[in-house]
PDB file of N, CA and C in Angstrom:
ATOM      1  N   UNK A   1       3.686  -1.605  10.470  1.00  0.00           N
ATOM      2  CA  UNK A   1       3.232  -2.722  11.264  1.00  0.00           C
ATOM      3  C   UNK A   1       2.675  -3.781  10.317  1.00  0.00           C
ATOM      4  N   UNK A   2       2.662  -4.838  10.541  1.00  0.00           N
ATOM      5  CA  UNK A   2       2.491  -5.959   9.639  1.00  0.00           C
ATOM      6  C   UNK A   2       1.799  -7.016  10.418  1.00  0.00           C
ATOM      7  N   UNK A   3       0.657  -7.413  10.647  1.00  0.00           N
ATOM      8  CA  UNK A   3       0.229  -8.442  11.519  1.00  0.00           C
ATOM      9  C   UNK A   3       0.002  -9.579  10.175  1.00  0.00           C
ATOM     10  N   UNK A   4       0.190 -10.924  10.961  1.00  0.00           N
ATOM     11  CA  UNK A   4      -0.374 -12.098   9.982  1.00  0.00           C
ATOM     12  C   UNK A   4      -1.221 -12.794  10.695  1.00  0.00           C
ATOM     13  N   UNK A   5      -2.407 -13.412  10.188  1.00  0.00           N
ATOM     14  CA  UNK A   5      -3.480 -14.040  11.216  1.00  0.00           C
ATOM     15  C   UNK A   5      -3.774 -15.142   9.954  1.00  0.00           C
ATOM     16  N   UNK A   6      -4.337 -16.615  10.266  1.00  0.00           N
ATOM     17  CA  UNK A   6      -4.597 -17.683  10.286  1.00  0.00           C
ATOM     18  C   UNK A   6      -6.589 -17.306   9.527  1.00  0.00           C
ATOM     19  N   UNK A   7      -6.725 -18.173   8.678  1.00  0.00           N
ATOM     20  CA  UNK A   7      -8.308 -17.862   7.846  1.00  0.00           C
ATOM     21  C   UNK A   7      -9.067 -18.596   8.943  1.00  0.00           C
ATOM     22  N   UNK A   8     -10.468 -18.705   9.147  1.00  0.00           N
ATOM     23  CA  UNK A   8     -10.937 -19.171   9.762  1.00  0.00           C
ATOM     24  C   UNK A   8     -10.987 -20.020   9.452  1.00  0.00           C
ATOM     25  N   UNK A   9     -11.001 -20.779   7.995  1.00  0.00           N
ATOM     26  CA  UNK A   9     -10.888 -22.375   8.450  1.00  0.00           C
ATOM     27  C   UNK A   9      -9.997 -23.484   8.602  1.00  0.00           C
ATOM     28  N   UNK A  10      -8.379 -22.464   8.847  1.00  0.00           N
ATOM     29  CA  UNK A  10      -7.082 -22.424   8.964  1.00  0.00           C
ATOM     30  C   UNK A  10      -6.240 -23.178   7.569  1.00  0.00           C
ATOM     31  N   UNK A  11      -6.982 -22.676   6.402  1.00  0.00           N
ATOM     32  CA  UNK A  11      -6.201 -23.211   5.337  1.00  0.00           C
ATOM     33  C   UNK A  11      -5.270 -21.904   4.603  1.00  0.00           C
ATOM     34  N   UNK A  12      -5.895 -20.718   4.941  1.00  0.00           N
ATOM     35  CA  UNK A  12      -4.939 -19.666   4.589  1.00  0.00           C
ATOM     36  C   UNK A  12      -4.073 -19.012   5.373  1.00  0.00           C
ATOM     37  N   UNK A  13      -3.302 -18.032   5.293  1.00  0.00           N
ATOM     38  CA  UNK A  13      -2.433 -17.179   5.825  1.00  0.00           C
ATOM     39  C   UNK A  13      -2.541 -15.740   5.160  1.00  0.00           C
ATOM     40  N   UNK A  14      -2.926 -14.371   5.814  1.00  0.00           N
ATOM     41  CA  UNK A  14      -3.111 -13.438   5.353  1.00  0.00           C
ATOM     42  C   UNK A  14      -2.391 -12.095   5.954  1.00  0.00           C
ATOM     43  N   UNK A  15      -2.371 -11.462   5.707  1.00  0.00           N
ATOM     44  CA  UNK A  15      -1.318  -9.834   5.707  1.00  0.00           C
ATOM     45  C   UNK A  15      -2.578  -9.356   5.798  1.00  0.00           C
ATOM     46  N   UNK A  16      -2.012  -8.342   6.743  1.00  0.00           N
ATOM     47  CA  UNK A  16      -2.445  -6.881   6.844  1.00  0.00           C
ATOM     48  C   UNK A  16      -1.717  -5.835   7.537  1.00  0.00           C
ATOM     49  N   UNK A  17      -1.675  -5.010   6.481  1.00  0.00           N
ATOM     50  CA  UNK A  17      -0.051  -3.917   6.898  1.00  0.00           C
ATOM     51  C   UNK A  17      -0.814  -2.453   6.593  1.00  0.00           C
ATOM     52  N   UNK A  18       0.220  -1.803   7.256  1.00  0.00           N
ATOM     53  CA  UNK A  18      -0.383  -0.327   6.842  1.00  0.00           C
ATOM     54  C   UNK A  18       0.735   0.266   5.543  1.00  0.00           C
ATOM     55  N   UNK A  19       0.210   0.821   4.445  1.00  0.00           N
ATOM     56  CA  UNK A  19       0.497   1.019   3.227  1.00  0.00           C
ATOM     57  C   UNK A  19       0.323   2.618   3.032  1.00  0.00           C
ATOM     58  N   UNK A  20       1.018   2.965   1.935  1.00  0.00           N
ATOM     59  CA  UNK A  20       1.223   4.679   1.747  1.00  0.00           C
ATOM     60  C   UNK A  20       0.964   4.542   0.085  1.00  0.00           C
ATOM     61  N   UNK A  21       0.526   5.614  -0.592  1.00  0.00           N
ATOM     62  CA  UNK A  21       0.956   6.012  -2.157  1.00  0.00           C
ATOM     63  C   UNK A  21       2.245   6.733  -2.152  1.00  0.00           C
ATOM     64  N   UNK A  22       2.952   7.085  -1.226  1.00  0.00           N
ATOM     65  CA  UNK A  22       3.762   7.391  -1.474  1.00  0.00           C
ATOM     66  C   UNK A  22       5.163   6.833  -1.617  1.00  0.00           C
ATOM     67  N   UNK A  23       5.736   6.451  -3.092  1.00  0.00           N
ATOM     68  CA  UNK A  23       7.012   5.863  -3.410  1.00  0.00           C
ATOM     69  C   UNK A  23       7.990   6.321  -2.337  1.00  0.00           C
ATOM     70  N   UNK A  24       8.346   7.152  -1.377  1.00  0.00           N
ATOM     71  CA  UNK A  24       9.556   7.824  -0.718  1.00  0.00           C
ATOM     72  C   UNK A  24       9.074   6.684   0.301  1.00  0.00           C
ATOM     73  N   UNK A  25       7.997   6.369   0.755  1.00  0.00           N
ATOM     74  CA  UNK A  25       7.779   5.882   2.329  1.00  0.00           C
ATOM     75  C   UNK A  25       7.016   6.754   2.948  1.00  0.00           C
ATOM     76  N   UNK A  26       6.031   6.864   3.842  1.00  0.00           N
ATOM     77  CA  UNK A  26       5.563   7.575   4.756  1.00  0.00           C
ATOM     78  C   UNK A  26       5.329   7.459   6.096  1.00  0.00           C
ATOM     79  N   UNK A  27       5.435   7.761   6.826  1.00  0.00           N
ATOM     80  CA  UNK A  27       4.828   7.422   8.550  1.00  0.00           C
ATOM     81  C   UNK A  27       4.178   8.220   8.945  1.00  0.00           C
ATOM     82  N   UNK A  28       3.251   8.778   7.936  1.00  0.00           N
ATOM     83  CA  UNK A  28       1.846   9.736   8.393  1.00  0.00           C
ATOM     84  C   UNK A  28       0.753   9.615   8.594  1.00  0.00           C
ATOM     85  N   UNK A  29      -0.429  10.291   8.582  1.00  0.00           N
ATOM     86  CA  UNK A  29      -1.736   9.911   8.432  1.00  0.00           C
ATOM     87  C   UNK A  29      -2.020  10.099   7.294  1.00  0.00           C
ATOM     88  N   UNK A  30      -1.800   9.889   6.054  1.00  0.00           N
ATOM     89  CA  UNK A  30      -1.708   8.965   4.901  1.00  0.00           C
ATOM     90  C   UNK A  30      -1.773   7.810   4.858  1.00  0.00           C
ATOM     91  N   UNK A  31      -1.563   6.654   5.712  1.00  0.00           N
ATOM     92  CA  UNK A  31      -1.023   5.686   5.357  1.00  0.00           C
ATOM     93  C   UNK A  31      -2.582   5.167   5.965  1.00  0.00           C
ATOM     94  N   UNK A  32      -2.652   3.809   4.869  1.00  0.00           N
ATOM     95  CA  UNK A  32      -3.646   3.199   5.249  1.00  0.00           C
ATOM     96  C   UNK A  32      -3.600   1.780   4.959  1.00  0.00           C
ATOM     97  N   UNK A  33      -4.870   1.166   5.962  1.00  0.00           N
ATOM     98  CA  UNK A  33      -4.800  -0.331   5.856  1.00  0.00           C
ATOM     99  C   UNK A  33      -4.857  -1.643   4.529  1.00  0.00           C
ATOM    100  N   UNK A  34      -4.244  -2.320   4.652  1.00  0.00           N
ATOM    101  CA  UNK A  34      -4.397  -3.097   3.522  1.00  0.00           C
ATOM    102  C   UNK A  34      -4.239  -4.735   3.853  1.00  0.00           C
ATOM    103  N   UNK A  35      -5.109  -5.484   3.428  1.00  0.00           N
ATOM    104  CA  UNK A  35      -4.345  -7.174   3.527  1.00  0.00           C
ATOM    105  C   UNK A  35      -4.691  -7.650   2.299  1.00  0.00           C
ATOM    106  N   UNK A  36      -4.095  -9.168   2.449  1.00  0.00           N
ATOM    107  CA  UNK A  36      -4.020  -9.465   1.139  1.00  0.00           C
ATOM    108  C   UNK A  36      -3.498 -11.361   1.450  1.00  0.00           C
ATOM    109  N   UNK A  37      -4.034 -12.249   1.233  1.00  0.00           N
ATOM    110  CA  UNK A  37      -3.744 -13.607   1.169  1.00  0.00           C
ATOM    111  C   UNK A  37      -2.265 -13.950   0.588  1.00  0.00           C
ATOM    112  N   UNK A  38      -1.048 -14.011   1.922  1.00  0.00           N
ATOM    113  CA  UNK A  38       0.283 -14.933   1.754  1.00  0.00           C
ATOM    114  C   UNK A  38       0.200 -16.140   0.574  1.00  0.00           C
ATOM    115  N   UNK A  39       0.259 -16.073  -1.019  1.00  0.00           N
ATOM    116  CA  UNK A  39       1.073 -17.375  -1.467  1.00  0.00           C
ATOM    117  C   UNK A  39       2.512 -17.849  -1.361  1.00  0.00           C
ATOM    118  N   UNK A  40       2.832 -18.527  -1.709  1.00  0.00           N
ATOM    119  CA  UNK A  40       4.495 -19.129  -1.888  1.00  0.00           C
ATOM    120  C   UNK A  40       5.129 -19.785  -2.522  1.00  0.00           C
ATOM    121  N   UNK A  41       6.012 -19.745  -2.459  1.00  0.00           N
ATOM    122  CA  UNK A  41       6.938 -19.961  -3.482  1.00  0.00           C
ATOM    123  C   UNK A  41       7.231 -21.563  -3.278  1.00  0.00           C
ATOM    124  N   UNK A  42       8.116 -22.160  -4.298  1.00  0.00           N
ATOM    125  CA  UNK A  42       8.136 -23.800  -4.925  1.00  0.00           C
ATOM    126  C   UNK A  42       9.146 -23.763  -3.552  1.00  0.00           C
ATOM    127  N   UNK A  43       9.950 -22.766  -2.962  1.00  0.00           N
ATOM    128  CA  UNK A  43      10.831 -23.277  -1.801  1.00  0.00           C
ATOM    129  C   UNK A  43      10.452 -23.016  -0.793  1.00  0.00           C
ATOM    130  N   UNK A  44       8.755 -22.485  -0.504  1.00  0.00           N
ATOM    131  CA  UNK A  44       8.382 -22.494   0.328  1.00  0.00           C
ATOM    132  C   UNK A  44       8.365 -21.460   1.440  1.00  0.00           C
ATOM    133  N   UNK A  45       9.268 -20.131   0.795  1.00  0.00           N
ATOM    134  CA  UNK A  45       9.160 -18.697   1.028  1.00  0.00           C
ATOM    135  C   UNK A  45       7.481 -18.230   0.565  1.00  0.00           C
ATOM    136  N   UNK A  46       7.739 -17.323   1.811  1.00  0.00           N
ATOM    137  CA  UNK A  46       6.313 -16.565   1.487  1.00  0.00           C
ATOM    138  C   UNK A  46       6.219 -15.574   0.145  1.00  0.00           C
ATOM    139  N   UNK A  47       5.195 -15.503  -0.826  1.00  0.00           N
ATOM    140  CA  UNK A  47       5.088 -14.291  -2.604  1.00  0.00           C
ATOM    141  C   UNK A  47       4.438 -13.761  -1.771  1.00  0.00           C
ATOM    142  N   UNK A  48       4.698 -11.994  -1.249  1.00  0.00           N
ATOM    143  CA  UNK A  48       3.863 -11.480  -1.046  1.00  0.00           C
ATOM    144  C   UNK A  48       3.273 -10.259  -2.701  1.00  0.00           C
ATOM    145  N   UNK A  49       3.670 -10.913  -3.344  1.00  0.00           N
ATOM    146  CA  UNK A  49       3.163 -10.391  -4.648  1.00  0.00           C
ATOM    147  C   UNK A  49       3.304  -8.905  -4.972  1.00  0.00           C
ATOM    148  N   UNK A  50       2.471  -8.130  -5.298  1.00  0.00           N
ATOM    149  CA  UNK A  50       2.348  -6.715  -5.774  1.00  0.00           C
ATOM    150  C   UNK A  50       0.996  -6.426  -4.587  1.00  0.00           C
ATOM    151  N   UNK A  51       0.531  -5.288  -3.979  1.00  0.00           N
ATOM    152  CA  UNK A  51      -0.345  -4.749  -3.489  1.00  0.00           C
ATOM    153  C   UNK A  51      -1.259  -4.786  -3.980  1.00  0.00           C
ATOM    154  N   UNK A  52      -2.872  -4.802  -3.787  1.00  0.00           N
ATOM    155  CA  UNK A  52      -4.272  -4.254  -4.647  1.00  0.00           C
ATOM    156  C   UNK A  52      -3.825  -2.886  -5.042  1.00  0.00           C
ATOM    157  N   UNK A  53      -4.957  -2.332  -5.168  1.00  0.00           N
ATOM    158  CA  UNK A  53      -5.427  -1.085  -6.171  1.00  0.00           C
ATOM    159  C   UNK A  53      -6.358  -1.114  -4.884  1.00  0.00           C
ATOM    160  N   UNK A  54      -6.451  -0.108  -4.584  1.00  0.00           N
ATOM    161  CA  UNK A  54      -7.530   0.422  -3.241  1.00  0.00           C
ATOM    162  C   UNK A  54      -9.077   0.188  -4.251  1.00  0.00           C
ATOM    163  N   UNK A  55      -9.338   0.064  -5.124  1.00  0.00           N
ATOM    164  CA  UNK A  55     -10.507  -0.131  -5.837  1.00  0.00           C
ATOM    165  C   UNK A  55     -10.930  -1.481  -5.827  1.00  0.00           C
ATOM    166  N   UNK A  56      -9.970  -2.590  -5.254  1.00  0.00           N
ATOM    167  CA  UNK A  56      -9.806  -3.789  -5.518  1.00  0.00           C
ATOM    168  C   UNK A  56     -11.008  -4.128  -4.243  1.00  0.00           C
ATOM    169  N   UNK A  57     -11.961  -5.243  -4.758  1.00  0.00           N
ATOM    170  CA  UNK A  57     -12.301  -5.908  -3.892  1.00  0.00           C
ATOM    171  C   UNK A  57     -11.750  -7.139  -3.544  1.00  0.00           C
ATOM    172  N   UNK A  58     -11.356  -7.233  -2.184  1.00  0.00           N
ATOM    173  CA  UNK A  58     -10.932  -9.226  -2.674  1.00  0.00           C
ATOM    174  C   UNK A  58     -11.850  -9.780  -2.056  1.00  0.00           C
ATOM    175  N   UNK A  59     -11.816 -10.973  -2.167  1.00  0.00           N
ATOM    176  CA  UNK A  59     -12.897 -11.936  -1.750  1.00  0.00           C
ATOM    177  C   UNK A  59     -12.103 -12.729  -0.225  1.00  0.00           C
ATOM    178  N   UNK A  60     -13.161 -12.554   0.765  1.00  0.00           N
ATOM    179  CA  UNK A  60     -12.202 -12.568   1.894  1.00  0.00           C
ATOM    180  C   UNK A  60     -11.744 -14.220   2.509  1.00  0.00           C
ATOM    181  N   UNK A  61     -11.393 -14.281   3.349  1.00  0.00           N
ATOM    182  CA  UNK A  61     -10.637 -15.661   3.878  1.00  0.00           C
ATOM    183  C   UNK A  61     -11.389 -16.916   4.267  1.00  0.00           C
ATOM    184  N   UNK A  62     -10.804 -17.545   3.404  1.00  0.00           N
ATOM    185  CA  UNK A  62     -11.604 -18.693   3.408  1.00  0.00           C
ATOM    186  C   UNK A  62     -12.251 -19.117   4.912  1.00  0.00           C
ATOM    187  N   UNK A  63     -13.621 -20.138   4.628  1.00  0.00           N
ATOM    188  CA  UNK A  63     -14.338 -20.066   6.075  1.00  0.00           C
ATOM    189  C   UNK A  63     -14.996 -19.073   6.502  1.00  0.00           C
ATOM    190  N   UNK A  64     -14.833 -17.607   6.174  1.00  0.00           N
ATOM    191  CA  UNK A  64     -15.376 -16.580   6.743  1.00  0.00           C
ATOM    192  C   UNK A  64     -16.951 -16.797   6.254  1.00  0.00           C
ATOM    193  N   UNK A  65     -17.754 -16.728   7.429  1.00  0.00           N
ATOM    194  CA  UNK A  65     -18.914 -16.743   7.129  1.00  0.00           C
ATOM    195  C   UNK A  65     -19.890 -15.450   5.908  1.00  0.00           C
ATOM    196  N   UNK A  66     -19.983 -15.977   4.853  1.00  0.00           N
ATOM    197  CA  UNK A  66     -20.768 -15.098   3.928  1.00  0.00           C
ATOM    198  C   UNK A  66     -21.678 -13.707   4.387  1.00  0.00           C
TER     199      UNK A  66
END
């Protein structure tokens, strides 16, 4: 599942999908949540880049109240 939702102060675009460690694929209870801020490309396709590191903090969506 893959939802995309709008930052609160509608200058970003962000992912949040459910993700596995496992290279084969999984559809178990393994799998867990992840998002991550949509950049793009010079033609205007969405980079959804490489995944965090579950250790990763990111710094969350712009507007979001501190």
């Amino acid at each position: 599942m893959t939802i995309f939702f709008t930052s609160p102060d509608g200058s970003e675009i962000w992912n949040v999908y459910h993700a596995t460690s496992n290279s084969a694929g999984a559809c178990d209870g393994n799998r867990y949540t992840m998002a991550q801020k949509v950049n793009w490309n010079s033609d205007g396709s969405p980079n959804f880049g490489s995944p965090p590191s579950l250790s990763t903090t990111l710094t969350g969506p712009a507007g979001e109240p501190a």
